[in-house]
N, C-alpha and C. Protein backbone atom coordinates (compact mmCIF):
# COMPACT_ATOMS: atom_id res chain seq x y z
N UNK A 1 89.24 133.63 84.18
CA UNK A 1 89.62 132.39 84.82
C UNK A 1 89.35 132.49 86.31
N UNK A 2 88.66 131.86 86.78
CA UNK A 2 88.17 131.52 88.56
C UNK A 2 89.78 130.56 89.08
N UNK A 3 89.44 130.98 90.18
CA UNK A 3 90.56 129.68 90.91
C UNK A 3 89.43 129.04 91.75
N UNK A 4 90.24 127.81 91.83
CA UNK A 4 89.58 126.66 92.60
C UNK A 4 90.40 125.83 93.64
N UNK A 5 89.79 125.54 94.71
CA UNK A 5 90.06 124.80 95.80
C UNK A 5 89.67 123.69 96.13
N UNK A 6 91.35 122.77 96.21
CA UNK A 6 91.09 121.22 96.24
C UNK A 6 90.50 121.08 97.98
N UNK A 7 89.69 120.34 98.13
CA UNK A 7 88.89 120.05 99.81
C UNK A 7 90.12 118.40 99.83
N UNK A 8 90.98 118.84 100.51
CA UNK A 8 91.78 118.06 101.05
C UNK A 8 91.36 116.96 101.75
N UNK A 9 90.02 117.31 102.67
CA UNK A 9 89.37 115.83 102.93
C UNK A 9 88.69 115.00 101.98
N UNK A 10 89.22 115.33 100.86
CA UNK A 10 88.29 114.32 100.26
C UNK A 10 88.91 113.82 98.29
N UNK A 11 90.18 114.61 99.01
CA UNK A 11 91.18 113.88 97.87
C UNK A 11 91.86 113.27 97.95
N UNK A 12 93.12 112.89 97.32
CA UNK A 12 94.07 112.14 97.87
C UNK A 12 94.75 111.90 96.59
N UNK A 13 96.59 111.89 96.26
CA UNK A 13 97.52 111.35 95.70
C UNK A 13 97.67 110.11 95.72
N UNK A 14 97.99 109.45 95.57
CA UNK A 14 98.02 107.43 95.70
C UNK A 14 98.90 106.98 94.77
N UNK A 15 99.86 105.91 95.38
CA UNK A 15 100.65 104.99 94.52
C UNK A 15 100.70 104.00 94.63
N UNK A 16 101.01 103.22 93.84
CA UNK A 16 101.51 102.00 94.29
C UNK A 16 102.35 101.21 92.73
N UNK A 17 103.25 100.28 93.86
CA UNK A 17 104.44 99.65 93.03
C UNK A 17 104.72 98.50 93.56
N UNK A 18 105.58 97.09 92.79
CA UNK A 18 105.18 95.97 92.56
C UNK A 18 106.53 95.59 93.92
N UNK A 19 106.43 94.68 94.65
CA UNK A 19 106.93 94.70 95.69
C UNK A 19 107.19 92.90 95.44
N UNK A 20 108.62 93.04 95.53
CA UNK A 20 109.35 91.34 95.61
C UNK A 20 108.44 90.52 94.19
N UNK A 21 108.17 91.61 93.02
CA UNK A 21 107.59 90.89 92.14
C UNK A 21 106.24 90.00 92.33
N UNK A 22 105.75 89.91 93.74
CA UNK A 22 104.78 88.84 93.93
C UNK A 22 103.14 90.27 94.26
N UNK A 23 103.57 91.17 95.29
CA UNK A 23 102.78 92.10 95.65
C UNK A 23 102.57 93.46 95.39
N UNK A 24 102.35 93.93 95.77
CA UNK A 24 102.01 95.84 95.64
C UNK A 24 102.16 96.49 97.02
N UNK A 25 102.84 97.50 96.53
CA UNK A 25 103.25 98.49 98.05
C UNK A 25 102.41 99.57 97.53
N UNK A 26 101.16 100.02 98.42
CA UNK A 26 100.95 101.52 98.15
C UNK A 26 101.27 102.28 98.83
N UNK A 27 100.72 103.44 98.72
CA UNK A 27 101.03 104.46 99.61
C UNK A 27 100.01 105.95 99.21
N UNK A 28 100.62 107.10 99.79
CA UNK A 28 99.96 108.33 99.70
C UNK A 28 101.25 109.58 100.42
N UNK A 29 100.70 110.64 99.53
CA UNK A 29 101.22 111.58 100.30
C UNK A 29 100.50 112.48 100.83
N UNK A 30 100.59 112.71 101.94
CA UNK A 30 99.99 113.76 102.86
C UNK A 30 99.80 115.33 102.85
N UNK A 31 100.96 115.41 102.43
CA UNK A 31 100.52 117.34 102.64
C UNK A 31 101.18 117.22 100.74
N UNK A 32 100.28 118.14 100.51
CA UNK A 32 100.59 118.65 99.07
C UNK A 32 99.45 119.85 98.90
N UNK A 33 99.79 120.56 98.18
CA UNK A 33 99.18 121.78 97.20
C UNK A 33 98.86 121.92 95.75
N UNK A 34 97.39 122.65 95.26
CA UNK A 34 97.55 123.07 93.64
C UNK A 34 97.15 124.25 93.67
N UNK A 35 97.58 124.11 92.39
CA UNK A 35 96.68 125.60 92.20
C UNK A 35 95.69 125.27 90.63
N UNK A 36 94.70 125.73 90.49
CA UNK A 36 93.36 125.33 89.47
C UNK A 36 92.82 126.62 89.20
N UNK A 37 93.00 127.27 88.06
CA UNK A 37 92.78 128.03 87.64
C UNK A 37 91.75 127.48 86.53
N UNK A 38 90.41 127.67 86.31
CA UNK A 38 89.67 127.48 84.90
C UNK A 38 88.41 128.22 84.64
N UNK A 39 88.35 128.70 83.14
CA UNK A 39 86.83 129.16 83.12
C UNK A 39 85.52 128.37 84.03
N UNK A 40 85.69 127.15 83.41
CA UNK A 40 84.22 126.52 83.83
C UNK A 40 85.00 124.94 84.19
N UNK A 41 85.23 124.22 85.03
CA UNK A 41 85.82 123.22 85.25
C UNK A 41 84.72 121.70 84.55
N UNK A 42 83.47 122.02 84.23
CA UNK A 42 82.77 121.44 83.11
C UNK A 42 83.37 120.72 82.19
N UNK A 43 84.23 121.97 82.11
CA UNK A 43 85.29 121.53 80.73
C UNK A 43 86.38 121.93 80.71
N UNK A 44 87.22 120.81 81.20
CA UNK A 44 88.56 120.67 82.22
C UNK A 44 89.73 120.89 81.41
N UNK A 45 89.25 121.58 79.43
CA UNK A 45 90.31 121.77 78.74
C UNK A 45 90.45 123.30 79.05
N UNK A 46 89.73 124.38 79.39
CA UNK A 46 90.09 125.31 80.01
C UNK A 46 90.96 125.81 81.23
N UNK A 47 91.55 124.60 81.70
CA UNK A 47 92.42 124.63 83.00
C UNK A 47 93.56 124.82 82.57
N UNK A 48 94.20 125.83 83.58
CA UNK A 48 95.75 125.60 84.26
C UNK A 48 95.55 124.79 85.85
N UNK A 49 96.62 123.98 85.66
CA UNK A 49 96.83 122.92 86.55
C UNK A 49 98.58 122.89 87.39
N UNK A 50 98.37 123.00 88.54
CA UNK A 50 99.64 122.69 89.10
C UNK A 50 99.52 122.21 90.49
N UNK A 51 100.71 121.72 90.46
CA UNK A 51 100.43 120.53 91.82
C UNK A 51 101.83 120.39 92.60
N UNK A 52 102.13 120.59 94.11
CA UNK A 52 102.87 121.04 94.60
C UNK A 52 103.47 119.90 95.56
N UNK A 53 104.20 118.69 95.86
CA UNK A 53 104.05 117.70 96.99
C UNK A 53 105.27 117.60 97.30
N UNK A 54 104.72 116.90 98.78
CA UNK A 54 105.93 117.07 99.74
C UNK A 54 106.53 115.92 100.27
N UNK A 55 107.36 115.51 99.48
CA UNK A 55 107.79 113.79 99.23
C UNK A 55 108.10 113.42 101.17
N UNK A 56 108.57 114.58 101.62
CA UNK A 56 108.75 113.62 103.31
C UNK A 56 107.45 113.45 103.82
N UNK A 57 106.65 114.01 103.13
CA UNK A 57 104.95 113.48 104.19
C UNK A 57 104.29 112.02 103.36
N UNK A 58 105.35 111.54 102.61
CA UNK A 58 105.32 109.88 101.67
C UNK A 58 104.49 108.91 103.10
N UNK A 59 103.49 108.20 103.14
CA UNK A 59 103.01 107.31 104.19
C UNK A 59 102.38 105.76 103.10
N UNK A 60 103.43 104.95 103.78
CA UNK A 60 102.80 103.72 102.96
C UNK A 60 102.77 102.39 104.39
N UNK A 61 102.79 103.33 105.43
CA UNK A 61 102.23 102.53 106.51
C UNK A 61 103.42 101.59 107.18
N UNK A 62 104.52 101.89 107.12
CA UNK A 62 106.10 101.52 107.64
C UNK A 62 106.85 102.10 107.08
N UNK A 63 107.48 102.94 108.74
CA UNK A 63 107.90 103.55 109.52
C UNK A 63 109.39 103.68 108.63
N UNK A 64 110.05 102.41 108.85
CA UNK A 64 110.87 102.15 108.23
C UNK A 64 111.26 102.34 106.74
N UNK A 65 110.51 101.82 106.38
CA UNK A 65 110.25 102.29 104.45
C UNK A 65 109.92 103.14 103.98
N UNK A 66 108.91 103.93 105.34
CA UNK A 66 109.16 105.41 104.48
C UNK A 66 110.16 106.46 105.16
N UNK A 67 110.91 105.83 105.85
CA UNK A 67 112.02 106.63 106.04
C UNK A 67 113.16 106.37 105.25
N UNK A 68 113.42 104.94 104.03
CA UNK A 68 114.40 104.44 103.37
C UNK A 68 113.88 105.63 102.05
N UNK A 69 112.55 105.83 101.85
CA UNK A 69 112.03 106.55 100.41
C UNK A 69 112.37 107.98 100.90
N UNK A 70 112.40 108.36 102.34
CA UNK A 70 112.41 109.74 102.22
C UNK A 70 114.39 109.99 102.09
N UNK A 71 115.32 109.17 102.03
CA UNK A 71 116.68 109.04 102.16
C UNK A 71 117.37 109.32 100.30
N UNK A 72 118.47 109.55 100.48
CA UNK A 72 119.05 109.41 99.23
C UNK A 72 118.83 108.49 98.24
N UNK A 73 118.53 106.95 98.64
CA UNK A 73 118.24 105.90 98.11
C UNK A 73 117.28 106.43 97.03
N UNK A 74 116.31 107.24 97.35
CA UNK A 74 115.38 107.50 96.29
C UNK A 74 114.76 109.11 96.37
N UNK A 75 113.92 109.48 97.15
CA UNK A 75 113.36 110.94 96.95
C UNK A 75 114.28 111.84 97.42
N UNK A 76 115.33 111.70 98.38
CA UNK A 76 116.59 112.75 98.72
C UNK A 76 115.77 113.77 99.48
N UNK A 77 114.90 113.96 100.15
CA UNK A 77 114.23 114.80 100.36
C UNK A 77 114.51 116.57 101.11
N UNK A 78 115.82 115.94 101.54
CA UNK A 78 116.74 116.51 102.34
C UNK A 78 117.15 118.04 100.94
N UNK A 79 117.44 117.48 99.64
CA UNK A 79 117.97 117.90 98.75
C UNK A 79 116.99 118.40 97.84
N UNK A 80 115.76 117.74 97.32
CA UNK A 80 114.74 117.90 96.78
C UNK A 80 113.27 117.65 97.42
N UNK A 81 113.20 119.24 98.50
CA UNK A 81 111.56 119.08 99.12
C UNK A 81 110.28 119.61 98.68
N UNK A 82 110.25 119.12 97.04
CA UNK A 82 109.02 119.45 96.34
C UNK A 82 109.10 118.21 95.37
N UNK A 83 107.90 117.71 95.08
CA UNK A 83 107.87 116.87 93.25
C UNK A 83 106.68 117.92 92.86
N UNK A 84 106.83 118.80 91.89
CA UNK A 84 105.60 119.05 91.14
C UNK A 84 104.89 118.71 90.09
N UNK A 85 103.90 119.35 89.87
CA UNK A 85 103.66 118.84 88.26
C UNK A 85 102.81 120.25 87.36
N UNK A 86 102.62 120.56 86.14
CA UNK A 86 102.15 122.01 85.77
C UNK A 86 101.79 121.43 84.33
N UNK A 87 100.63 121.06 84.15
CA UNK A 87 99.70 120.90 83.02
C UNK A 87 100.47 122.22 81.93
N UNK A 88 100.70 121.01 80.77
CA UNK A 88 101.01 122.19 79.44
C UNK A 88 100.42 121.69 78.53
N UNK A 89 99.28 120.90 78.85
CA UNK A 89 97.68 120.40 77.23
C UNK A 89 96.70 119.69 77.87
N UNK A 90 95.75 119.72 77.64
CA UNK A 90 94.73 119.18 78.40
C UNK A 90 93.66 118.90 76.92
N UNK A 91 93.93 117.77 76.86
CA UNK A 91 92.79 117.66 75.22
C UNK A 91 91.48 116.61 76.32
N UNK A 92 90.36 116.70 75.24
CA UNK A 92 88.97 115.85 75.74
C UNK A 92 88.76 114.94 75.12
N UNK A 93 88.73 114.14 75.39
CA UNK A 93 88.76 112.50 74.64
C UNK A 93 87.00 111.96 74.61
N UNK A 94 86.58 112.11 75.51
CA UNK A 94 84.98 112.23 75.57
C UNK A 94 84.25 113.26 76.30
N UNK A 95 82.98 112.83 76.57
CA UNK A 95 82.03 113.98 77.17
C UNK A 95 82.48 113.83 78.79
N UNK A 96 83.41 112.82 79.33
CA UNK A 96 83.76 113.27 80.84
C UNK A 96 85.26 112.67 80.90
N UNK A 97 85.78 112.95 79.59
CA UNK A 97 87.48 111.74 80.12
C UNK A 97 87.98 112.64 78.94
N UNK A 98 89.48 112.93 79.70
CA UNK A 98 90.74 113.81 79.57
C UNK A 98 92.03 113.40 79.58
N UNK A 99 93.02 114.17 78.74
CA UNK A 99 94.29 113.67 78.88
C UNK A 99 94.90 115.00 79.43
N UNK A 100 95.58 114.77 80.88
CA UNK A 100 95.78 115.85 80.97
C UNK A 100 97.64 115.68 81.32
N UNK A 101 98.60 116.60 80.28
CA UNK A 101 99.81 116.36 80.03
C UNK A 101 100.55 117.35 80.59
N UNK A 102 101.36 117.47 81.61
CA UNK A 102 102.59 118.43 81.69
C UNK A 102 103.60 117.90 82.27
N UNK A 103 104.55 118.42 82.83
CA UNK A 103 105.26 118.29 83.30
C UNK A 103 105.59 117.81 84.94
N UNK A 104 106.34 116.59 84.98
CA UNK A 104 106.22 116.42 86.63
C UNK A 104 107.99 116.39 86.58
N UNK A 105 108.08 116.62 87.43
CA UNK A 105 109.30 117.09 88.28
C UNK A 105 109.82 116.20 89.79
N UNK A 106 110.63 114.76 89.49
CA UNK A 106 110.94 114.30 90.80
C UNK A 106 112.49 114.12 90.94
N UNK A 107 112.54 114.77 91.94
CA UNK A 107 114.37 114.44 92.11
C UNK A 107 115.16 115.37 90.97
N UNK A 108 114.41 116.62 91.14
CA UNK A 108 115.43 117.58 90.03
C UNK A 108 115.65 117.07 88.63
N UNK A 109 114.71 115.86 88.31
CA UNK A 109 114.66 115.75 86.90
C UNK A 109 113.13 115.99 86.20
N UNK A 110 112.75 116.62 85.38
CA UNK A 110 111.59 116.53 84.86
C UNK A 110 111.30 115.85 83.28
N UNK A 111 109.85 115.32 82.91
CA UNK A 111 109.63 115.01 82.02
C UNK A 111 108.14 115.07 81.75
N UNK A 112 107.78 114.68 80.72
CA UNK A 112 106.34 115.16 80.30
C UNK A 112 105.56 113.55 80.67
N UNK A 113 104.49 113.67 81.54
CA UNK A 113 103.60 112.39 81.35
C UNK A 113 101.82 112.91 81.29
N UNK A 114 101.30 112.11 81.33
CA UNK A 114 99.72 112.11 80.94
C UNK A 114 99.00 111.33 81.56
N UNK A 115 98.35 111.90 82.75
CA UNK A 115 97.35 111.52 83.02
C UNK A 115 95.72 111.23 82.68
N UNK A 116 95.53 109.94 82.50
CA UNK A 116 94.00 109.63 82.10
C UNK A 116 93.48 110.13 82.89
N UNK A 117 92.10 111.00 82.98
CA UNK A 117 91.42 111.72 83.81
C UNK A 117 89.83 111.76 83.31
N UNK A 118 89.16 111.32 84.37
CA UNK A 118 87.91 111.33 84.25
C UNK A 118 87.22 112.44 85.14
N UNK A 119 86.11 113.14 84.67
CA UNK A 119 85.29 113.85 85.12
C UNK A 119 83.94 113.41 85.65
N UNK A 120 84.01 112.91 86.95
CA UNK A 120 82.90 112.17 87.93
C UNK A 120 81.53 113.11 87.89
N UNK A 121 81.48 114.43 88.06
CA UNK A 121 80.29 115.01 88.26
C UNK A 121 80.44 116.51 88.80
N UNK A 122 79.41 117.27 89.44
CA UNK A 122 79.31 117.95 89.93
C UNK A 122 78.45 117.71 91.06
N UNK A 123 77.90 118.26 91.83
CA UNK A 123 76.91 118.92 92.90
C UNK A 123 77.32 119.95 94.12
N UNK A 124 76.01 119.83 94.93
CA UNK A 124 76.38 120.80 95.92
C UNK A 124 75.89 120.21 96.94
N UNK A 125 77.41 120.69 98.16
CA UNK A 125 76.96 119.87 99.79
C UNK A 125 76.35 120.61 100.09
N UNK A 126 76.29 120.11 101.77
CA UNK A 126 75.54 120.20 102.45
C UNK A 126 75.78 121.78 102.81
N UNK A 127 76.35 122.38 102.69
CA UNK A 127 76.70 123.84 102.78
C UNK A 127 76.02 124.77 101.64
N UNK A 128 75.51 124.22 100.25
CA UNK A 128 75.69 124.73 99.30
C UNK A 128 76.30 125.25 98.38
N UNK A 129 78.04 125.16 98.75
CA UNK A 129 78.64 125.04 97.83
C UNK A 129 79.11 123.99 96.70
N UNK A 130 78.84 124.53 95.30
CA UNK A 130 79.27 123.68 94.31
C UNK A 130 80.29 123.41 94.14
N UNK A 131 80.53 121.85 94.23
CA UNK A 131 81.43 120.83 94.11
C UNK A 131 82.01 119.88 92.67
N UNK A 132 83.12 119.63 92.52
CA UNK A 132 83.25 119.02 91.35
C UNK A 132 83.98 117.75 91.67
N UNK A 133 83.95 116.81 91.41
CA UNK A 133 84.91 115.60 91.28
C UNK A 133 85.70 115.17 89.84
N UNK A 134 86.64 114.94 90.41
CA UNK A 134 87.91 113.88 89.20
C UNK A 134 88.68 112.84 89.41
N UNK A 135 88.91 111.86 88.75
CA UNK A 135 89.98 111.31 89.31
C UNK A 135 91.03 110.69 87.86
N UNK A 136 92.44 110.96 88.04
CA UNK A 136 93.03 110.80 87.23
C UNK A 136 94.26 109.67 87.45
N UNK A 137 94.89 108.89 86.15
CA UNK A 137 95.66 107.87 86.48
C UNK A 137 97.07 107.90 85.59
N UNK A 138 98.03 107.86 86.19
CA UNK A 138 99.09 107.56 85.35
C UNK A 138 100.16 106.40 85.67
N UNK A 139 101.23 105.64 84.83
CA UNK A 139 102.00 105.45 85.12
C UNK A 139 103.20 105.74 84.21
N UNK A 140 104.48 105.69 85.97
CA UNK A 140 105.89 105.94 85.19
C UNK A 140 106.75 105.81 85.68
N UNK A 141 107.84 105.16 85.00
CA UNK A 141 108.96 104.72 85.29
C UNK A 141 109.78 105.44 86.26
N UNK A 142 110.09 104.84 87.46
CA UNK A 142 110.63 105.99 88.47
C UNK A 142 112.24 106.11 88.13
N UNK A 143 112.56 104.93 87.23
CA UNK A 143 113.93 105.09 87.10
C UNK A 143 114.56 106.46 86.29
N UNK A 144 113.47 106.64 85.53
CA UNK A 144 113.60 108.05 84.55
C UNK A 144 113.56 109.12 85.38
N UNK A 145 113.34 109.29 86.76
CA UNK A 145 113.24 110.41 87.36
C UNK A 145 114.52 109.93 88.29
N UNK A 146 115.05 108.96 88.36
CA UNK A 146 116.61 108.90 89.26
C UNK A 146 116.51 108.01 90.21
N UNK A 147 114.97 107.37 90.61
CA UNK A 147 114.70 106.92 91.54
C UNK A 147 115.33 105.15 91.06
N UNK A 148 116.77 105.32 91.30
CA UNK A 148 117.08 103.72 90.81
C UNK A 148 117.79 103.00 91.30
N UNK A 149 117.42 103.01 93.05
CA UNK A 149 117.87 101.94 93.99
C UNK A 149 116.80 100.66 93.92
N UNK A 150 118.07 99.70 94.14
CA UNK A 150 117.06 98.22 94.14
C UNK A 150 118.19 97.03 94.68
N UNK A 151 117.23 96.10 94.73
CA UNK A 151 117.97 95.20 95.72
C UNK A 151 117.82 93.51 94.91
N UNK A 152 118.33 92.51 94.35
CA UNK A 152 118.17 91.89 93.80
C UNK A 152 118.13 90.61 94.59
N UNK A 153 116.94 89.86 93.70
CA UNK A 153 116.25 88.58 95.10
C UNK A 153 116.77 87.62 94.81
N UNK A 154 116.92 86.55 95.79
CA UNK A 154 117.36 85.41 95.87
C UNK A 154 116.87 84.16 94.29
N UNK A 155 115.47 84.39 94.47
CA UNK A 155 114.85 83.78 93.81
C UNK A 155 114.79 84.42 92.07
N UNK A 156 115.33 85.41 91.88
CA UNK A 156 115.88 86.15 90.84
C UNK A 156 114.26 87.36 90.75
N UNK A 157 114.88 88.59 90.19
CA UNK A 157 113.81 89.63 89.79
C UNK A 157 114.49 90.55 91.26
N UNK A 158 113.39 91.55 91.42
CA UNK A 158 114.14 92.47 92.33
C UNK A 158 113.20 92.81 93.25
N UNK A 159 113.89 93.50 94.38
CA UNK A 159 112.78 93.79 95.26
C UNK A 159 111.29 95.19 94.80
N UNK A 160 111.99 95.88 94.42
CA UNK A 160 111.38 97.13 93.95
C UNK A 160 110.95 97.27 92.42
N UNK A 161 109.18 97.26 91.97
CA UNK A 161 109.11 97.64 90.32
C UNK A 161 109.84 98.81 89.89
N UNK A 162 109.84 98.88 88.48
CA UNK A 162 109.88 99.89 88.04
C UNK A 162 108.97 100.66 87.87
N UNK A 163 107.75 100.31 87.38
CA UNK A 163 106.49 101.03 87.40
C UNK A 163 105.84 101.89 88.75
N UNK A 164 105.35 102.94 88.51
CA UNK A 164 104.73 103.41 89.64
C UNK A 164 103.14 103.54 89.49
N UNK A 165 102.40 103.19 89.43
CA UNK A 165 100.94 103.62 89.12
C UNK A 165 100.84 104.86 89.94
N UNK A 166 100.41 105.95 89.65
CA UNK A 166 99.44 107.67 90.53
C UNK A 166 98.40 107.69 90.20
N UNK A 167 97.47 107.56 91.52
CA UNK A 167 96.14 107.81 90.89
C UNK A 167 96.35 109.28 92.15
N UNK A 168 95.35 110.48 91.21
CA UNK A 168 94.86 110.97 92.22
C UNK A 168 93.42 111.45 92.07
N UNK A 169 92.69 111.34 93.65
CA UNK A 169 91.07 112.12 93.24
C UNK A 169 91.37 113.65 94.18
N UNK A 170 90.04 113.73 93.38
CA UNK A 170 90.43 115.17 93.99
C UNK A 170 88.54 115.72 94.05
N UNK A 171 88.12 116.28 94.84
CA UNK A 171 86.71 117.26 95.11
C UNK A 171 87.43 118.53 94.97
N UNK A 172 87.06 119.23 93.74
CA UNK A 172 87.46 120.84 94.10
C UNK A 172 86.46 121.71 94.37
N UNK A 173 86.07 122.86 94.55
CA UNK A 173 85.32 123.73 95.00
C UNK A 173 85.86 125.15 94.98
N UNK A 174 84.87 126.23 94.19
CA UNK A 174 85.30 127.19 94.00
C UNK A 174 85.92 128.05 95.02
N UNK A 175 86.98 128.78 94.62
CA UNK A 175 88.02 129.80 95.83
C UNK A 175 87.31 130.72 96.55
């Protein structure tokens, strides 16, 4: 098994969730870690997968709101300064698309979800090192992980979805 290195410029975590029922709030988190262990990342059912993030570096572009997400109201961050996640099946659904299933971990609760994951390609930059791309999608209920502050609207429904969409891409490159 090789290890592999995510190129941070050129990945990214991403969310987004349904805001006053009418819009979408996204966002991203900033500093996070994995670790990618696989024979041949070709074939992304040979992987161990783990993923390390750091809910106070949450940026959805106010100041304010992401200082309400980094509070007890929802990520506690103070209390819980990791969400992870650690692949325990990775099956191949086609010749470049994956389900890749383990465990994520937010707010000291964990549960099993599955990310749809596609396998974009390979090549090599401008350096000559060989490069791989992915990008994978899930959604899930944040209330199942504890995250279940909300504020109820005038016009009825609430301020905050339940759903969270995660996409993340990622360029890895061998260690």
């Amino acid at each position: 098994m090789a290890k592999w290195n995510i190129d941070l410029g050129h990945s990214a975590i991403n969310f987004q969730v349904k805001h006053m029922m009418v819009s979408k709030v996204k966002g991203v988190f900033d500093k996070y870690t994995a670790d990618i262990e696989a024979a041949d990342l070709a074939d992304l059912t040979t992987a161990n997968i783990s993923f390390t993030i750091d809910p106070a570096s949450i940026n959805t572009r106010s100041e304010d709101r992401d200082n309400h997400l980094k509070a007890a109201d929802f990520f506690d961050t103070e209390q819980y300064p990791t969400i992870t996640f650690k692949s325990t099946n990775i099956t191949k659904k086609s010749s470049d698309e994956y389900s890749v299933t383990g465990d994520l971990t937010i707010k000291g609760v964990t549960k099993s979800v599955t990310f749809d994951t596609e396998f974009n390609g390979k090549g090599t930059n401008p350096w000559g090192q060989e490069v791989y791309g992915f990008e994978a999608e899930t959604t899930i209920n944040r209330e199942d992980f504890g995250l279940t502050w909300n504020a109820a609207l005038e016009t009825g429904g609430v301020l905050v979805g339940k759903d969270i969409k995660v996409s993340v891409e990622l360029e890895i490159n061998p260690a």
